[in-house]
Protein backbone atom coordinates (compact mmCIF):
# COMPACT_ATOMS: atom_id res chain seq x y z
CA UNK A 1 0.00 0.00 0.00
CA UNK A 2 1.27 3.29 -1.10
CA UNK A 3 0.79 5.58 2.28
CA UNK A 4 -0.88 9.04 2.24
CA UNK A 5 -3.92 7.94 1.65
CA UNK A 6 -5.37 8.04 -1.94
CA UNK A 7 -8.46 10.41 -3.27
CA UNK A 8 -11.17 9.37 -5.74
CA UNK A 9 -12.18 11.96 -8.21
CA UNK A 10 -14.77 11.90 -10.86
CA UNK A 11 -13.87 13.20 -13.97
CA UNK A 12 -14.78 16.91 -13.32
CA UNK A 13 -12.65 16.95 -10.36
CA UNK A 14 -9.99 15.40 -12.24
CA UNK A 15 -9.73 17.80 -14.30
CA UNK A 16 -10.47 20.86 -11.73
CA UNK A 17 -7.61 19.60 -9.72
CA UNK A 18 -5.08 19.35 -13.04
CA UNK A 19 -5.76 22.70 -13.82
CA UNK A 20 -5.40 24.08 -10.38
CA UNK A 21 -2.15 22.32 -10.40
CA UNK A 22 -1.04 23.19 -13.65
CA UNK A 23 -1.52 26.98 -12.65
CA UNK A 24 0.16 26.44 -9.79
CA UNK A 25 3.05 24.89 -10.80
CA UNK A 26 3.61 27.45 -13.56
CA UNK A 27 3.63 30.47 -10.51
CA UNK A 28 5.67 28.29 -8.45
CA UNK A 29 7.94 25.14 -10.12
CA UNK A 30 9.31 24.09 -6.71
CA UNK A 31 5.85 23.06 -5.60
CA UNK A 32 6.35 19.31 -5.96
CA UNK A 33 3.03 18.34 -4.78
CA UNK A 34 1.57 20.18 -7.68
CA UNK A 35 3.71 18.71 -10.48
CA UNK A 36 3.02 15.48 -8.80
CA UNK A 37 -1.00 16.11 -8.88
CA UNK A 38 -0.69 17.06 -12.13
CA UNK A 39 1.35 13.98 -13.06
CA UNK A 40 -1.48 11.79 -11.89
CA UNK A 41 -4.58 13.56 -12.79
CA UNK A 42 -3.63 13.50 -16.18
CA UNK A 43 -1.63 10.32 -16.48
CA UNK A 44 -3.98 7.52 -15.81
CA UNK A 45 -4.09 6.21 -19.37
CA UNK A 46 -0.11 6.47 -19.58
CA UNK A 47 0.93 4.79 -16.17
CA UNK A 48 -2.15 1.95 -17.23
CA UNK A 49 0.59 1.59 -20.44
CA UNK A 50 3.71 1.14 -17.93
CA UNK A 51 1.70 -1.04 -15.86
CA UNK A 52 1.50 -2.99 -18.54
CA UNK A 53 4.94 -2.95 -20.11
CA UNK A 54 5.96 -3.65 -16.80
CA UNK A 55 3.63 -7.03 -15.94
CA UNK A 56 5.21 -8.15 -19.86
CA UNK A 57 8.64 -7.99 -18.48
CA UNK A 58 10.25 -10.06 -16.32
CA UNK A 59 12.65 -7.46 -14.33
CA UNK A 60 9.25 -5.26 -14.89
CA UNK A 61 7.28 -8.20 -12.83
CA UNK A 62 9.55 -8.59 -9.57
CA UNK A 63 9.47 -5.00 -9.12
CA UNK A 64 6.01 -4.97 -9.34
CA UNK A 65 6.12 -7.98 -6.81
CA UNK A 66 8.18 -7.00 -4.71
CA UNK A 67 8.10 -3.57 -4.82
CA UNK A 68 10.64 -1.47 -3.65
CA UNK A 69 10.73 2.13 -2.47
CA UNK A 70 13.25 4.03 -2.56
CA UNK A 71 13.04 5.43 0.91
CA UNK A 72 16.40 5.69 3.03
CA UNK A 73 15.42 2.60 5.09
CA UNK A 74 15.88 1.10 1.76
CA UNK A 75 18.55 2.28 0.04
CA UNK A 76 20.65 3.50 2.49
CA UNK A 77 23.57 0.97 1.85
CA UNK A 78 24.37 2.69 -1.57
CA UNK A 79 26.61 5.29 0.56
CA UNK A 80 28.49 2.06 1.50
CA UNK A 81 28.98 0.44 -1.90
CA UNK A 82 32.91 0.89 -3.72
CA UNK A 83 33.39 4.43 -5.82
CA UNK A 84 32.63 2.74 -9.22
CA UNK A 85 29.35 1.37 -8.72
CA UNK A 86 25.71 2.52 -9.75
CA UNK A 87 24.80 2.80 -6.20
CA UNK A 88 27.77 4.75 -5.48
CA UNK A 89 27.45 6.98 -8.20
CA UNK A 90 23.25 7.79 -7.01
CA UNK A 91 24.83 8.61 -3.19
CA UNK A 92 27.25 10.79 -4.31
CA UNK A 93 24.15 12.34 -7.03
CA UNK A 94 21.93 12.71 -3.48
CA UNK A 95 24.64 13.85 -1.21
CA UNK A 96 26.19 16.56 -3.36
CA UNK A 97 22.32 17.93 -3.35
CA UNK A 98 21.63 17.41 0.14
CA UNK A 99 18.88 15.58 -1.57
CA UNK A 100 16.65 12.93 0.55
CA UNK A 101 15.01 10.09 -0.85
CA UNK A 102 12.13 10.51 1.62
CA UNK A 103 10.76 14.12 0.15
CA UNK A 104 9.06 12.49 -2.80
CA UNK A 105 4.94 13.76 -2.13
CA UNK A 106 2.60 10.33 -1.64
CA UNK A 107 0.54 9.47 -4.72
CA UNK A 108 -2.90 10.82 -3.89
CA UNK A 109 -5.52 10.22 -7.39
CA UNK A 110 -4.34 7.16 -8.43
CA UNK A 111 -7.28 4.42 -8.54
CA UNK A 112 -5.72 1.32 -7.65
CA UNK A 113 -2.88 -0.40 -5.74
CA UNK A 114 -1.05 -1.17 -8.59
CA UNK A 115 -1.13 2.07 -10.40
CA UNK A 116 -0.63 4.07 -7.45
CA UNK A 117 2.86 1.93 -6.81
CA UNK A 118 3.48 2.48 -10.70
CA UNK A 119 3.03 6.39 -10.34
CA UNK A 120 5.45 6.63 -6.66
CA UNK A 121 7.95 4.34 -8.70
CA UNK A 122 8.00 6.80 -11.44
CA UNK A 123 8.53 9.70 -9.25
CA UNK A 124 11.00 7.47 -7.41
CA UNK A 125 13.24 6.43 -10.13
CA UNK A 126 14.07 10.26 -11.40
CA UNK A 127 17.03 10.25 -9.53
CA UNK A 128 18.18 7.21 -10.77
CA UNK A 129 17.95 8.48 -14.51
CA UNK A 130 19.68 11.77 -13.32
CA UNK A 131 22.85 9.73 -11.85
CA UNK A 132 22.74 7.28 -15.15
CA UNK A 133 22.46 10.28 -17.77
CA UNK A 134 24.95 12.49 -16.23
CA UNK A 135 22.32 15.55 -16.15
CA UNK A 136 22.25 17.91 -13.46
CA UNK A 137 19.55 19.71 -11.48
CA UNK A 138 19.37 22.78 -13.25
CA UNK A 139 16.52 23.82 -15.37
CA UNK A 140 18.15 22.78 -18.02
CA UNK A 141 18.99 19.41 -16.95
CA UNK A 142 15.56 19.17 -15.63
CA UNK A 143 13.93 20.04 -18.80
CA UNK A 144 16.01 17.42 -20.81
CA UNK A 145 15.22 14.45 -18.43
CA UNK A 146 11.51 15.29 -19.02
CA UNK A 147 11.89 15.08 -22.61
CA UNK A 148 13.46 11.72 -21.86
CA UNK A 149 10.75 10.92 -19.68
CA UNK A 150 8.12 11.74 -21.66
CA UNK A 151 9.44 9.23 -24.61
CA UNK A 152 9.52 6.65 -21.90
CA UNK A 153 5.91 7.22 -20.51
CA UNK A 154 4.12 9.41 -22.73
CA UNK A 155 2.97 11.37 -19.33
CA UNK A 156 1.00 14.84 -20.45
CA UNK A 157 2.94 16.20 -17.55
CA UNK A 158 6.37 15.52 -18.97
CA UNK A 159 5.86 17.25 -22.03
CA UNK A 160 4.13 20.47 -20.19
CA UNK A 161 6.72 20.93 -17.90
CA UNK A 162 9.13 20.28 -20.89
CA UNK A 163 7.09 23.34 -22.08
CA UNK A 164 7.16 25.24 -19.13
CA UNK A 165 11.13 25.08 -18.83
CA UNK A 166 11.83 26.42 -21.49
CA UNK A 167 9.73 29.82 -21.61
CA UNK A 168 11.52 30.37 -18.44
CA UNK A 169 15.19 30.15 -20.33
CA UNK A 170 17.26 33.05 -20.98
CA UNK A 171 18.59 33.71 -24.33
CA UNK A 172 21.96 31.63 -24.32
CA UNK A 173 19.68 28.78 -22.05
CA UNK A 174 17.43 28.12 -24.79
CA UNK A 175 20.21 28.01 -27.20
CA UNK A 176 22.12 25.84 -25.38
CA UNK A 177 19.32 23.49 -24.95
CA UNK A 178 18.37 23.34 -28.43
CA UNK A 179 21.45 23.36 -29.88
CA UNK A 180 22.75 20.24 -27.23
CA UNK A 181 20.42 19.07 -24.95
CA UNK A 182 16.97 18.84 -26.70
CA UNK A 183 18.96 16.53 -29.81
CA UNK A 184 20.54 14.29 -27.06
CA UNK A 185 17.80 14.09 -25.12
CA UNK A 186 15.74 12.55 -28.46
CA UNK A 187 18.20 9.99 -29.31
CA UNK A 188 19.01 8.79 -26.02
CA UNK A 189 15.28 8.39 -24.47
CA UNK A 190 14.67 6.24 -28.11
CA UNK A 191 17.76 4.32 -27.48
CA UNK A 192 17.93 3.16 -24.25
CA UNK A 193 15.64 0.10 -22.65
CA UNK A 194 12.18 0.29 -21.21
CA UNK A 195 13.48 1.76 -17.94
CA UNK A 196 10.56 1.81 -16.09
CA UNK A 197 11.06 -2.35 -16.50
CA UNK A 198 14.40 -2.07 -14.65
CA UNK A 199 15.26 -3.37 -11.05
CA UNK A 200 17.34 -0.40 -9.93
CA UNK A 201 18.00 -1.50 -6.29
CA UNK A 202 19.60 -5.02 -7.91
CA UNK A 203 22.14 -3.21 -9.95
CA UNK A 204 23.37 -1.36 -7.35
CA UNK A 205 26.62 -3.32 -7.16
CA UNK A 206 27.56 -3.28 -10.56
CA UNK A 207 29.99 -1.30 -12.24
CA UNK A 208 28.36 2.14 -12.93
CA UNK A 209 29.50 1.88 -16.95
CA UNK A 210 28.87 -1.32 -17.23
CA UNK A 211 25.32 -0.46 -15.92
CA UNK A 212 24.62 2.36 -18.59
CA UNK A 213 25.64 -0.21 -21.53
CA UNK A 214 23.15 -2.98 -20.25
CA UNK A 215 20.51 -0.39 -20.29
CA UNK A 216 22.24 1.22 -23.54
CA UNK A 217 22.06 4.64 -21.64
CA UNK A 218 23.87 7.36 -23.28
CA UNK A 219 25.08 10.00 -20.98
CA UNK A 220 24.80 13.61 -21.54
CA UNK A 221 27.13 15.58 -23.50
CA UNK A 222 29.54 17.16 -22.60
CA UNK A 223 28.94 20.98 -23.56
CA UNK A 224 31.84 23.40 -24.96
């Protein structure tokens, strides 16, 4: 069970609460809860697809078995593991932050068990595609790994806050992105594995490169 405590909403409040949220989030981008809202009052059909994907896969199935949060409690050993592996390479991504694995918002208008744990392992797993593309926290970076998101999940949210980020670039941001980022960002969401359908927590021990070719991750590049 996903905790918070989840809200049913016909379809008028559905979409009352995604454009409240969507509002919101445009005045204020830090409001998590809001992007998260949004994420799941207009995702349903798209996490149903992941759901899905995931059940036809076999990695996909023991996470959905099993499944893992990625809560301190549970991935706490990572700070332990040796320089060069994945797990490693996501502490030193979190500690350089002073990111938390525990501030992720619950899932709150999700209908079921199983799409509410697909939704908080979506939100879970962004850190884990920050560490494996190389992309920082910026906006930019931000903006990128919802491009790459979006070709992964085909989330309405992904491609409005891919939206959003960039009306709030400057002049040489926007140029930057387009010129670098936004091309990567195309080819390496389209190239890489179904990575909602990966066991993260189980590769923690492996070699961080060797990680990226399994999942035939290309990193981001490195700008001039």
């Amino acid at each position: 069970m996903i905790e918070g405590g989840r809200i049913r909403l016909n379809t008028w409040q559905q979409a009352a609460v995604a454009v409240g949220s969507a509002m919101g989030a445009l005045l204020d981008p830090r409001r998590a809860d809001l992007i998260a809202a949004l994420g799941e009052t207009t995702g349903k059909s798209a996490f149903e697809r992941v759901l899905q994907r995931m059940k036809s896969s076999p990695e996909g199935r023991a996470v959905l078995l099993e499944r893992p949060r990625v809560v301190s409690a549970e991935v706490g050993h990572a700070w332990d593991l040796p320089a060069n592996t994945f797990g490693a390479a996501y502490a030193r991504f979190m500690g350089s932050r002073n990111f938390s694995p525990d501030d992720r918002p619950p899932v709150r208008f999700m209908d079921t068990d199983e799409l509410a744990y697909v939704a908080m392992r979506a939100r879970e797993v962004h850190d884990f595609w920050h560490t494996l593309f190389d992309l920082p926290t910026n906006l930019i970076g931000e903006t990128a790994l919802k491009v790459i998101e979006f070709e992964q999940m085909q989330l309405p949210m992904c491609m409005l806050s891919v939206i959003g980020g960039t009306t709030r670039f400057s002049v040489k941001q926007r140029k930057l992105f387009y010129q670098h980022y936004f091309p990567w960002a195309i080819r390496a969401g389209l190239k890489c594995t179904d990575l909602m359908c990966v066991y993260y927590e189980q590769h923690f021990h492996e070699d961080l490169e060797d990680v990226r070719r399994k999942l035939q991750i290309v990193p981001a590049p490195t700008v001039p």
